[in-house]
Protein backbone atom coordinates (compact mmCIF):
# COMPACT_ATOMS: atom_id res chain seq x y z
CA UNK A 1 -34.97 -149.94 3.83
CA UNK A 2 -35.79 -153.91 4.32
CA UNK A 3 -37.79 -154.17 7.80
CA UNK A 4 -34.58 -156.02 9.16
CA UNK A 5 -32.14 -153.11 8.55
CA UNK A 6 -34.72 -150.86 10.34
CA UNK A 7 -34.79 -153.14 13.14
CA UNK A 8 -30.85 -153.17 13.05
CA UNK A 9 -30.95 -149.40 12.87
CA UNK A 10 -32.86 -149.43 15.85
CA UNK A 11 -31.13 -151.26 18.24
CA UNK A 12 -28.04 -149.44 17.26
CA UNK A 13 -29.73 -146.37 18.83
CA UNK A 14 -30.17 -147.92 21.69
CA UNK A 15 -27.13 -149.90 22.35
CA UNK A 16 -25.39 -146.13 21.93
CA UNK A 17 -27.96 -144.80 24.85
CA UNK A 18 -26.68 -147.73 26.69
CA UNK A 19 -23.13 -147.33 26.16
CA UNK A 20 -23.31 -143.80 27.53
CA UNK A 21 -25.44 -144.69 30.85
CA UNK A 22 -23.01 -147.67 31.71
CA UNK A 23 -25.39 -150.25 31.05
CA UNK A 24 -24.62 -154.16 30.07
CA UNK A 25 -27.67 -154.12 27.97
CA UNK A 26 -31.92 -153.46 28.53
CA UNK A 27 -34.36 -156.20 29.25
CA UNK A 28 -37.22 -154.96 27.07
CA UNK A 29 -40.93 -156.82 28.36
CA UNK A 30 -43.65 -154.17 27.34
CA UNK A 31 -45.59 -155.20 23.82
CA UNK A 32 -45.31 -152.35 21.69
CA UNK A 33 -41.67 -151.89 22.44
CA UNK A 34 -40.52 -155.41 21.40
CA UNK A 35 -42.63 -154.71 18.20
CA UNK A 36 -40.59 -151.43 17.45
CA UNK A 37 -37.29 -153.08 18.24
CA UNK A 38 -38.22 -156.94 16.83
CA UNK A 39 -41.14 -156.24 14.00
CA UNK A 40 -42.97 -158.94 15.37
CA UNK A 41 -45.97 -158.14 18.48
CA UNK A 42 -45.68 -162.00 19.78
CA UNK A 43 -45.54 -162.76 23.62
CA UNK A 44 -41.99 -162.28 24.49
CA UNK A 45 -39.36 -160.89 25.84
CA UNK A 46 -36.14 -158.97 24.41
CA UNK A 47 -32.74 -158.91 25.49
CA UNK A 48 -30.26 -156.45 23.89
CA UNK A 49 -26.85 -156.22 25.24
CA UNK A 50 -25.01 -153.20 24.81
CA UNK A 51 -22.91 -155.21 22.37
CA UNK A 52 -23.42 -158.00 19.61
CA UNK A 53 -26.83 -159.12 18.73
CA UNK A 54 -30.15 -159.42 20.58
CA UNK A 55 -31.76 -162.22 21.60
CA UNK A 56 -35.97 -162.34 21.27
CA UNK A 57 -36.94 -165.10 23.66
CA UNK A 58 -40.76 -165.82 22.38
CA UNK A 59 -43.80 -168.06 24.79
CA UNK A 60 -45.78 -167.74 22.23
CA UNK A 61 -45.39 -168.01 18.84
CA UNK A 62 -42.26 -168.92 17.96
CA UNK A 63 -43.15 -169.55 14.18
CA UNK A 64 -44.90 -166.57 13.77
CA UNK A 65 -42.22 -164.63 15.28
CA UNK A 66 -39.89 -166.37 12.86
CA UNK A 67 -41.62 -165.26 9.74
CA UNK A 68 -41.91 -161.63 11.09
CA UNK A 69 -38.91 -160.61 13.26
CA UNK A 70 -36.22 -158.47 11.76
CA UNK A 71 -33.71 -160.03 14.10
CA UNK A 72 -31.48 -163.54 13.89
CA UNK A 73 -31.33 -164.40 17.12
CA UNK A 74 -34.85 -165.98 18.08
CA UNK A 75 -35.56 -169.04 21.02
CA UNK A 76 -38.11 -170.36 22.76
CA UNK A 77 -38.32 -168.88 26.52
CA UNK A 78 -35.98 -170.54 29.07
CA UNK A 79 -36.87 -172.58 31.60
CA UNK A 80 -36.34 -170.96 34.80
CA UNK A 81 -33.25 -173.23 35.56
CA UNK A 82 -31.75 -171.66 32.45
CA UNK A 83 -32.87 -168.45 32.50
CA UNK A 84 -29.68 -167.08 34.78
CA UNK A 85 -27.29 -168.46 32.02
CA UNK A 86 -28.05 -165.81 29.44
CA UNK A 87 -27.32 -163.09 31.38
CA UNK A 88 -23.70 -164.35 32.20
CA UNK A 89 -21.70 -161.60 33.17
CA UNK A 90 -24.13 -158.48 33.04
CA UNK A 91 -24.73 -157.01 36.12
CA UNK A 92 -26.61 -153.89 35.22
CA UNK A 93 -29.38 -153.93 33.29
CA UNK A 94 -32.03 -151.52 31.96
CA UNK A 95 -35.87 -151.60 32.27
CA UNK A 96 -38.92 -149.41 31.52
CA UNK A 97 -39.87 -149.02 34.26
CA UNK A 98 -42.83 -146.40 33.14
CA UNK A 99 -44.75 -150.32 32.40
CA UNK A 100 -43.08 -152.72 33.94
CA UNK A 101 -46.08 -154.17 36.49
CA UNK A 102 -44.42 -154.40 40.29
CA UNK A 103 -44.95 -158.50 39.97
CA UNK A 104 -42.74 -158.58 36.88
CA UNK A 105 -39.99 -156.94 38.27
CA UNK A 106 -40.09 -158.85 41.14
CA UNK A 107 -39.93 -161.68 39.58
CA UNK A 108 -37.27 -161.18 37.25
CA UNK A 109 -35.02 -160.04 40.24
CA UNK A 110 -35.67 -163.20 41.70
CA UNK A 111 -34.80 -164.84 38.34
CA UNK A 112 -31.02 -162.66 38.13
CA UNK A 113 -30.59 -161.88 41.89
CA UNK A 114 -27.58 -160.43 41.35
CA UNK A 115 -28.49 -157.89 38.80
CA UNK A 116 -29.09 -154.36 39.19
CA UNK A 117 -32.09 -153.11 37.46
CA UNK A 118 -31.95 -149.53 36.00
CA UNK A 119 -34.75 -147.54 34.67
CA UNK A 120 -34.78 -146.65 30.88
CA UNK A 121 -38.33 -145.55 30.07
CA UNK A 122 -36.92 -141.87 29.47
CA UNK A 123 -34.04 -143.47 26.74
CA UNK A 124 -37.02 -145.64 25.03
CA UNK A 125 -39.42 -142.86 24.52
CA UNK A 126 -36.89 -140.57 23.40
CA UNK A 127 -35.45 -142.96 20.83
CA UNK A 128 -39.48 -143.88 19.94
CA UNK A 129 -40.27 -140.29 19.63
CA UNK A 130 -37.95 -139.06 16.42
CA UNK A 131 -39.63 -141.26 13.84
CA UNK A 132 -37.71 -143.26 10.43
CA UNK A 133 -38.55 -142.44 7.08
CA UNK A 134 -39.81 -145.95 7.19
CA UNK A 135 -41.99 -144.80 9.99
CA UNK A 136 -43.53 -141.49 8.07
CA UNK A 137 -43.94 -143.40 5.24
CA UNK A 138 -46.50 -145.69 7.11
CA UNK A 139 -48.04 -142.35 9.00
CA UNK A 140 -48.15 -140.34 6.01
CA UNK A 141 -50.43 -142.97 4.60
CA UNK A 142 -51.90 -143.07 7.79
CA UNK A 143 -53.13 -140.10 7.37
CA UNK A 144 -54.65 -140.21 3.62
CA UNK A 145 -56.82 -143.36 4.65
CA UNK A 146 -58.05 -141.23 7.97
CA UNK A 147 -58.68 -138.10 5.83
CA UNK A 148 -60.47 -140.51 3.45
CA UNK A 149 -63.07 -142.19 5.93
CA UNK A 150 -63.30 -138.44 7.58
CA UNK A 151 -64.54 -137.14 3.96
CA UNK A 152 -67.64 -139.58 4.11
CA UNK A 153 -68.86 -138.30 7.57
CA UNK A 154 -70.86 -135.32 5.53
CA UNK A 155 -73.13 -138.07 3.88
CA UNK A 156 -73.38 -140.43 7.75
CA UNK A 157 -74.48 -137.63 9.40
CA UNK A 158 -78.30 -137.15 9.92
CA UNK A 159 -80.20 -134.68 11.83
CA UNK A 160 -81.97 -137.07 14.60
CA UNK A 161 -79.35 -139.90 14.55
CA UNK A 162 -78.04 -141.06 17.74
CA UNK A 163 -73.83 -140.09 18.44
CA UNK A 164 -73.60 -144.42 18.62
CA UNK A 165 -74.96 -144.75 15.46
CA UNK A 166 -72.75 -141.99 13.77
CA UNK A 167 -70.16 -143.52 15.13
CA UNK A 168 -71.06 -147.36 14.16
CA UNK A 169 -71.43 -145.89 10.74
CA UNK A 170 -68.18 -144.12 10.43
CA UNK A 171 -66.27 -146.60 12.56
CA UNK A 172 -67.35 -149.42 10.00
CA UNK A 173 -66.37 -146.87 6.97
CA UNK A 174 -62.66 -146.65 8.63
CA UNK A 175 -62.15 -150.79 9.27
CA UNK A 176 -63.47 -151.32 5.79
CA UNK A 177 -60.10 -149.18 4.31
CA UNK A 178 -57.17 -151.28 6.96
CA UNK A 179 -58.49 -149.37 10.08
CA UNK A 180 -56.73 -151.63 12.74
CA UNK A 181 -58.58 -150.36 15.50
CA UNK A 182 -56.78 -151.06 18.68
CA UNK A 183 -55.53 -147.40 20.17
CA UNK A 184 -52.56 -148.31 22.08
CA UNK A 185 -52.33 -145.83 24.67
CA UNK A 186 -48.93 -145.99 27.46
CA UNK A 187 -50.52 -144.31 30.46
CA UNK A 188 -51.65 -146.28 33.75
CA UNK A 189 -55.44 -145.76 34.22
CA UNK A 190 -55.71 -144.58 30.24
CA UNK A 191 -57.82 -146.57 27.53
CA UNK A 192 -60.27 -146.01 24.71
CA UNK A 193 -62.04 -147.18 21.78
CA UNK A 194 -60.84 -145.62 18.38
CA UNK A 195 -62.20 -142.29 18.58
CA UNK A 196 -65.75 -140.11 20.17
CA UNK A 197 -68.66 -138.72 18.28
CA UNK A 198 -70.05 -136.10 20.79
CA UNK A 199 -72.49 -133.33 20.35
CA UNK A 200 -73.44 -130.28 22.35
CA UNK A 201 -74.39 -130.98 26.04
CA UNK A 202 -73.14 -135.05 26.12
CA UNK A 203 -69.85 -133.57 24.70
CA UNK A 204 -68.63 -131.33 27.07
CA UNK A 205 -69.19 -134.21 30.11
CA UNK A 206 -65.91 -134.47 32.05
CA UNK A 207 -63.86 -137.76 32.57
CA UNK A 208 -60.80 -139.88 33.56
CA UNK A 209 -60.00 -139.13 29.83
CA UNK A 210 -56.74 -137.08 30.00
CA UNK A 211 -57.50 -134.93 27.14
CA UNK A 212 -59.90 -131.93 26.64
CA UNK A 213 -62.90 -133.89 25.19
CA UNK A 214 -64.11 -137.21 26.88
CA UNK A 215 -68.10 -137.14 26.27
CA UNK A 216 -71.06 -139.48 28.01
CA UNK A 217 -70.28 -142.70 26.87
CA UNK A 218 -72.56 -145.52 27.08
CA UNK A 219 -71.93 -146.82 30.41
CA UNK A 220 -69.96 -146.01 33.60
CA UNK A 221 -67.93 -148.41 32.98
CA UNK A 222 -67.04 -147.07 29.47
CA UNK A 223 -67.38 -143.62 30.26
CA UNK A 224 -65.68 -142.04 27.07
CA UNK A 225 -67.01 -141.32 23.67
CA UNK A 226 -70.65 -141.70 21.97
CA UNK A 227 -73.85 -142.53 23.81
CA UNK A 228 -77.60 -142.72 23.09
CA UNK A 229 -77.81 -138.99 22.89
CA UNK A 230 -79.58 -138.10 19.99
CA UNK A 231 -77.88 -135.14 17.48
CA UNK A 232 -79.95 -131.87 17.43
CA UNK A 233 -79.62 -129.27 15.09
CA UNK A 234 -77.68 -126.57 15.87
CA UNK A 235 -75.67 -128.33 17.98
CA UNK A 236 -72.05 -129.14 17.85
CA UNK A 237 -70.77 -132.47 15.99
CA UNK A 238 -66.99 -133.45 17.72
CA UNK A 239 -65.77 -136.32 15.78
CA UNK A 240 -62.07 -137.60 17.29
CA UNK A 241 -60.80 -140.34 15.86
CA UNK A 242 -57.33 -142.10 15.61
CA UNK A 243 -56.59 -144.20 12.65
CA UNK A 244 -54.33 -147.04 12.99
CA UNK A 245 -52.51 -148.43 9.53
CA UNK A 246 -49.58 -150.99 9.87
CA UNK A 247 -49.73 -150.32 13.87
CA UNK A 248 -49.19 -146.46 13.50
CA UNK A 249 -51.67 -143.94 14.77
CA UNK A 250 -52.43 -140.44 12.95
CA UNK A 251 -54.96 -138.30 14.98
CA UNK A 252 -57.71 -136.17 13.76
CA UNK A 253 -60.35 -134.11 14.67
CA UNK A 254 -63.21 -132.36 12.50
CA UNK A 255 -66.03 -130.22 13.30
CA UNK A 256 -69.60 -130.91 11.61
CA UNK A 257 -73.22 -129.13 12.97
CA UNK A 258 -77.18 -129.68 11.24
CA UNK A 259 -77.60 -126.50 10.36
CA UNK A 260 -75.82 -123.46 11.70
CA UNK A 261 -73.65 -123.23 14.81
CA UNK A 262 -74.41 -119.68 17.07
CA UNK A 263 -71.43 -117.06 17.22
CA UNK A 264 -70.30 -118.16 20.09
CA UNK A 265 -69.33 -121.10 18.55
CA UNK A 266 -68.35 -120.47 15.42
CA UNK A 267 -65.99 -117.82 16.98
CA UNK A 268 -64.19 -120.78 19.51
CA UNK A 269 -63.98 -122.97 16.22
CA UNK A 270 -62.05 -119.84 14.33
CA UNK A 271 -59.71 -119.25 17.05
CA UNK A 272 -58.92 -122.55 17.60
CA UNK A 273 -57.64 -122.89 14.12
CA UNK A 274 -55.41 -120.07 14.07
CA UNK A 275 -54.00 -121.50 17.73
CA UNK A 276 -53.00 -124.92 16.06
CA UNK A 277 -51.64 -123.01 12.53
CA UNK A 278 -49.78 -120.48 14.89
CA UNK A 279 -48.23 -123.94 16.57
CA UNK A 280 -48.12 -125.96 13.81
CA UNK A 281 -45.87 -123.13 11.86
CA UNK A 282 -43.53 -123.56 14.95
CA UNK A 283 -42.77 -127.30 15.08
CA UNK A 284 -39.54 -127.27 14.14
CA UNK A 285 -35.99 -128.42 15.71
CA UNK A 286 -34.99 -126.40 18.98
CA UNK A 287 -38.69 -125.66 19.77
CA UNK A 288 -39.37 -126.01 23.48
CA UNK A 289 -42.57 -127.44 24.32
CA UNK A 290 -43.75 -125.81 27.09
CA UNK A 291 -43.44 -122.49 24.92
CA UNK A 292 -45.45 -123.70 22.37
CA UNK A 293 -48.09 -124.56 24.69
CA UNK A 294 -47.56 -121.39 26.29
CA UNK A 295 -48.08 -119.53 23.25
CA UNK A 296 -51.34 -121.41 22.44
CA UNK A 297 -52.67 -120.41 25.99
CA UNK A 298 -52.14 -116.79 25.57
CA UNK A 299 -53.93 -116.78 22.13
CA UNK A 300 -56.93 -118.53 24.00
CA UNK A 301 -56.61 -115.81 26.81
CA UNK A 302 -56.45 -113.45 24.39
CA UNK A 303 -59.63 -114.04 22.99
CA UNK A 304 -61.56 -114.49 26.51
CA UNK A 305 -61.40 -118.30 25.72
CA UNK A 306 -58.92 -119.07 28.46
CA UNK A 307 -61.52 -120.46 30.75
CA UNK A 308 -63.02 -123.20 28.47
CA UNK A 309 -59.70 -123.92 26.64
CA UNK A 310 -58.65 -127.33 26.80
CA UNK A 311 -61.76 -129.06 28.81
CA UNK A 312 -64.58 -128.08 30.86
CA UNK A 313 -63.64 -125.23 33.87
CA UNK A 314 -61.97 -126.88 36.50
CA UNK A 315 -61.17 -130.25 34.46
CA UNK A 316 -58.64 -128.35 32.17
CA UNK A 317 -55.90 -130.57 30.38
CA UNK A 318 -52.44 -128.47 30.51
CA UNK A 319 -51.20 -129.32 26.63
CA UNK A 320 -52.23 -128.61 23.83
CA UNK A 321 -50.26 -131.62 21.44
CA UNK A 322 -49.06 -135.22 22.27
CA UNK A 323 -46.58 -137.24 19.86
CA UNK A 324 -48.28 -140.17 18.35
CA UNK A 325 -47.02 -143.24 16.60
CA UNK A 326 -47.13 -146.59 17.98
CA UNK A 327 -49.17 -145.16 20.88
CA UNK A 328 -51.09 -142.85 21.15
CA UNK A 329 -49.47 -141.13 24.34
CA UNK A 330 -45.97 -140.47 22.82
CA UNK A 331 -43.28 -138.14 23.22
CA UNK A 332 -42.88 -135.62 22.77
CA UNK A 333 -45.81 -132.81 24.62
CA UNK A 334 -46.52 -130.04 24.02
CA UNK A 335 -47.52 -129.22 27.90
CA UNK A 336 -46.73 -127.04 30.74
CA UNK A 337 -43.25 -128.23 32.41
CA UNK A 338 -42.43 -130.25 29.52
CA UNK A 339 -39.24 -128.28 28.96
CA UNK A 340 -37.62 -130.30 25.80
CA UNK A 341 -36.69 -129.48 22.46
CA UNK A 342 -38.29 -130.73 19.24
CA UNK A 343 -36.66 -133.04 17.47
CA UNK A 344 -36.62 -133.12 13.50
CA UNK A 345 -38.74 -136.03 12.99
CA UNK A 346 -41.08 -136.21 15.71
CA UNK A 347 -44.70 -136.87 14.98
CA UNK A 348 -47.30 -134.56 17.34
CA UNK A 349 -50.90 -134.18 17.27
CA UNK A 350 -51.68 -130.53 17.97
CA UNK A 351 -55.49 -130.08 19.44
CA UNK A 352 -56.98 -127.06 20.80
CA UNK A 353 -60.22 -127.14 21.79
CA UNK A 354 -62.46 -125.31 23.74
CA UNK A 355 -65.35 -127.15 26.10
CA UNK A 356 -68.52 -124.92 26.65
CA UNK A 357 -70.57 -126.79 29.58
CA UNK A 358 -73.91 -125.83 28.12
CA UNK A 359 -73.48 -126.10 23.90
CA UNK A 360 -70.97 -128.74 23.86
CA UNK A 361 -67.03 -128.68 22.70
CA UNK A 362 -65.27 -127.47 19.96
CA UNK A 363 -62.07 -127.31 18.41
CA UNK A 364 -59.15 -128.97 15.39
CA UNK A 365 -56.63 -131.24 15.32
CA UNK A 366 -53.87 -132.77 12.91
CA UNK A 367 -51.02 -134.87 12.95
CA UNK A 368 -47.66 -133.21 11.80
CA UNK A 369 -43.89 -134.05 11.20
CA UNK A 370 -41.65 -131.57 12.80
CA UNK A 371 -39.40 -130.72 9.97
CA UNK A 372 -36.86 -127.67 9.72
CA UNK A 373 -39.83 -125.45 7.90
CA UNK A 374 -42.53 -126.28 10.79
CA UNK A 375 -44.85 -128.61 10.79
CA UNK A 376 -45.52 -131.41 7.61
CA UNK A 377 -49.60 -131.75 8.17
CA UNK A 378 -50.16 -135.77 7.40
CA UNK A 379 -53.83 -135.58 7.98
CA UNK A 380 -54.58 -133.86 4.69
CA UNK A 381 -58.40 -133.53 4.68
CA UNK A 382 -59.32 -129.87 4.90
CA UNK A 383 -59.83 -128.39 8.30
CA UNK A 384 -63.38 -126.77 7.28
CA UNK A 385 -66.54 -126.89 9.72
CA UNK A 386 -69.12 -128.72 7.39
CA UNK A 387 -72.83 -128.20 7.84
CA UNK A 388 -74.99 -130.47 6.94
């Protein structure tokens, strides 16, 4: 499929959505959604009416944005005398709201005064969650080149290094195969930098990171992911990492240690494994999330791990997988009160861990395509513990 009938495909989803909540068409502003919808990530904004052809209305640049877009309709962005004109006739008109800053929409009301604005975040994410085979293609490579720069780590890793330098050294490995780099992420108040390489104590530091592993960081400004700390044998190596290939994120974790890890530890790393092959072997259509997660919480329980699963005690994340793709925040989750059902096509990253506050975190995680026999793992590197 040319990248034009994908972005025709596309928008034919969502003018259906539309039709059924008795919408004239969705106003689309956010980045990453005009890229999914348009193929091109210029400064813009998209119009799609609920019928006949959208309209990408581009500040800044137009002639890029006309050698990438997968749509016909393309103009420079109105003056504000003109703006009202396009909009002619359609009165309601849908929004995310989920990232639409308060100043934009106040503006834009001001701009079509007598337009009702109607949130769609909940349409967007659900169309953005069930991925193309255009889309797996791209992740499924994804995942390869991940796997790939994860399979060097064995020969970075040195007894006495520093986490920063690990992750300099493994960070330069994964730009030097396409690694993009930029983690998109959708949340308010949620950012990072590629990945973490944490170890023992540093590792199991709590955060604003909404995830079970946010480590020391080097600042408190940048409080997430490697810091001076130097790597001690023995010790627990938690190397997170999302790889971004042609704007599409695949999500990995792997487990290294200089020498031998203790029981304790090696125990938490076995029964987190069978926790994400016990999920992974349910991703499939008609799976309800919340069960899934469910089901991962009463292995961890079941083991005595309950009260490290997930984060440190008290700073506990309630999922155990997040959909990834564009961002790396995506529908669907695998989380307590997150009552859907899977969707054949979705992309998750499935990631228990368990956080011990005084030897450091430990745990998996892989990117799968929920398909009708459970999950397709795209991050294809072997899930082994490697000692160095």
């Amino acid at each position: 499929m040319s990248m034009k009938e994908e972005c025709q495909a596309r928008i034919a989803c969502l003018q259906e959505r539309l039709q059924q909540a008795e919408l004239d068409g969705a106003f689309i502003l956010y980045p990453i959604d005009i890229y999914y919808y348009s193929a091109t990530r210029q400064n813009a904004a998209l119009w799609v009416p609920t019928q006949g052809d959208p309209m990408l209305m581009v500040r800044k640049s137009l002639a890029r944005a006309e050698q990438e877009s997968g749509l016909d309709q393309l103009r420079p962005f109105p003056r504000s005398k003109d703006f009202a004109s396009l909009f002619d006739g359609n009165k309601k008109i849908g929004m995310t709201f989920d990232v639409l800053p308060v100043d934009q929409y106040n503006f834009y009301q001001k701009m079509l005064p007598q337009a009702e604005f109607v949130d769609i975040s909940m349409i967007n994410r659900e169309l953005r969650s069930v991925k193309s085979d255009w889309e797996l293609e791209r992740m499924r490579h994804g995942g390869v080149q991940l796997s790939r720069a994860f399979a060097t780590i064995a020969d970075l890793l040195k007894p006495g290094m520093r986490e920063i330098d690990l992750a300099a050294e493994f960070e330069s490995v994964l730009r030097k195969i396409g690694g993009e780099g930029l983690v998109r992420m959708r949340a308010f108040n949620q950012e990072m930098f590629m990945g973490l390489v944490v170890s023992g104590r540093s590792g199991s530091k709590g955060g604003f990171f909404d995830g079970a592993v946010t480590g020391q960081g080097m600042s408190n400004a940048v409080p997430f992911g490697a810091s001076t700390k130097t790597i001690e044998p023995g010790q627990p190596v938690l190397i997170d990492y999302a790889g971004v290939f042609d704007g599409y994120i695949v999500d990995m974790t792997r487990m290294f240690v200089c020498g031998e890890l203790d029981a304790q530890l090696q125990n938490a790393f076995d029964v987190s494994c069978r926790i994400q092959d016990c999920v992974a072997a349910e991703l499939k259509p008609g799976a309800i999330c919340s069960e899934l997660f469910e089901r991962s919480l009463k292995m961890a329980e079941e083991a005595g791990l309950d009260g490290c699963y997930m984060g440190p005690p008290g700073e506990q994340a309630r999922f155990v997988g997040h959909g990834v793709g564009l961002e790396l925040d995506e529908f669907p989750v695998l989380a307590q009160g997150f009552d859907m059902p899977l969707i054949a096509g979705q992309t998750i990253a499935i990631e228990p861990k368990f956080v011990f506050p005084k030897q450091g975190p430990i745990g998996i995680e892989n990117t799968y395509v929920v398909t009708q026999q459970g999950g397709e793992k795209i991050s294809v590197l072997s899930d082994a513990l490697i000692s160095v």
